[in-house]
Protein backbone atom coordinates (compact mmCIF):
# COMPACT_ATOMS: atom_id res chain seq x y z
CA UNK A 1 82.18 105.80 66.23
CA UNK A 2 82.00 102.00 65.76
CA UNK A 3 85.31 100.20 66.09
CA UNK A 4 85.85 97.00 63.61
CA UNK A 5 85.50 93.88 64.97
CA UNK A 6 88.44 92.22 65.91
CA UNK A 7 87.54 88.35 64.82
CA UNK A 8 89.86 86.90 67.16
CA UNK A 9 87.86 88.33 70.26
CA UNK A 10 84.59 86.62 69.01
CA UNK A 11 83.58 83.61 71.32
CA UNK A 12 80.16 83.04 70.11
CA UNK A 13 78.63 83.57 66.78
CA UNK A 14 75.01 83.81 66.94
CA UNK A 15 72.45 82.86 63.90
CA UNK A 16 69.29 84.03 63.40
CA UNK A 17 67.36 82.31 60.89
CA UNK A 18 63.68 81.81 58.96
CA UNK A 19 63.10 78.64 57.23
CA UNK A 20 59.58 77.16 55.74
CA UNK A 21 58.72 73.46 55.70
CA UNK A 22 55.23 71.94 54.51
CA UNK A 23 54.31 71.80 58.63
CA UNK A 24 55.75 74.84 59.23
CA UNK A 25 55.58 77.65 56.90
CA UNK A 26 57.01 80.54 59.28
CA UNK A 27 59.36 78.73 61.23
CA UNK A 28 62.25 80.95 63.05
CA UNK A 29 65.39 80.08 64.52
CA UNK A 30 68.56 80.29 66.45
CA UNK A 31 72.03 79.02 66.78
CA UNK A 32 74.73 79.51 68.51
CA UNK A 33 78.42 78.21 67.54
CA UNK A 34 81.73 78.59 69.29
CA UNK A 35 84.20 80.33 67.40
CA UNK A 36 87.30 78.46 66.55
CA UNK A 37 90.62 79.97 66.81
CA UNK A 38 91.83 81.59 62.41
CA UNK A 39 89.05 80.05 61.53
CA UNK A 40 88.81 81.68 57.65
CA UNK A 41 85.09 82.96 57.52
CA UNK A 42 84.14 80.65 54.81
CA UNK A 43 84.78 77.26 56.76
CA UNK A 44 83.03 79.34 59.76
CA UNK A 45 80.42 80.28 57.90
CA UNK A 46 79.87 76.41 56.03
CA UNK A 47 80.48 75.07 59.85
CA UNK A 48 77.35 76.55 60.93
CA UNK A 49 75.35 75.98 58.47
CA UNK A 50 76.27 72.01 58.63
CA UNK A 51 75.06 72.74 61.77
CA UNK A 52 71.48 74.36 61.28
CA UNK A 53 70.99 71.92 57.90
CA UNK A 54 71.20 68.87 60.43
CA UNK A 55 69.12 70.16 63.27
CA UNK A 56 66.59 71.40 60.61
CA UNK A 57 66.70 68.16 59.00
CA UNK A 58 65.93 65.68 61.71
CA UNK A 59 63.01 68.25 62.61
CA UNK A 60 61.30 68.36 59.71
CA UNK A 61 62.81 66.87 57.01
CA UNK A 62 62.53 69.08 53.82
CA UNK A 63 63.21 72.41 54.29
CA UNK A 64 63.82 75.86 52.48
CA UNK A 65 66.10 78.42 54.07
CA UNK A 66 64.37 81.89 54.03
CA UNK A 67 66.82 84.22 55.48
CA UNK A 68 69.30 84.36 58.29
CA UNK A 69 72.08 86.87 60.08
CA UNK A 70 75.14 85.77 61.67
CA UNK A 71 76.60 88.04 64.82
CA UNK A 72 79.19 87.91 67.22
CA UNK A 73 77.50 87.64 70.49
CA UNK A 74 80.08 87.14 73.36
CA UNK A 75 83.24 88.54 73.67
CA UNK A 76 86.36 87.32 74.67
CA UNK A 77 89.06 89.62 76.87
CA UNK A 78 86.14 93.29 77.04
């Protein structure tokens, strides 16, 4: 049986993303963020995609955000 996940143990989030651009119509991604200490999951979840919009950006330019997942990939204290 799966156990929740405790938030405060999370030490890297993890995105996984598809975007399209007019160069790139079936572009993929990933990101990885440090987890801040009671960060609320909104202003986690806005952080990283500040984050993504800017690398994006100076890539291509325009861009349209397909899909994407956010994960907890390292652990703190296991």
């Amino acid at each position: 049986m799966k156990q929740p996940l405790d938030l405060k143990k999370v030490a890297v989030w993890q995105l996984t993303f598809r975007f399209s651009t007019a160069i790139v119509p079936d572009g993929q991604g990933i990101h990885f963020v440090r987890a801040l200490a009671n960060e609320p999951t909104r202003q986690r979840y806005d952080r990283i995609f500040d984050e993504v919009d800017a690398e994006l950006r100076t890539e291509y330019g325009d861009y349209q955000l397909l899909s994407c997942n956010i994960r907890p990939v390292i652990m703190n204290g296991l």
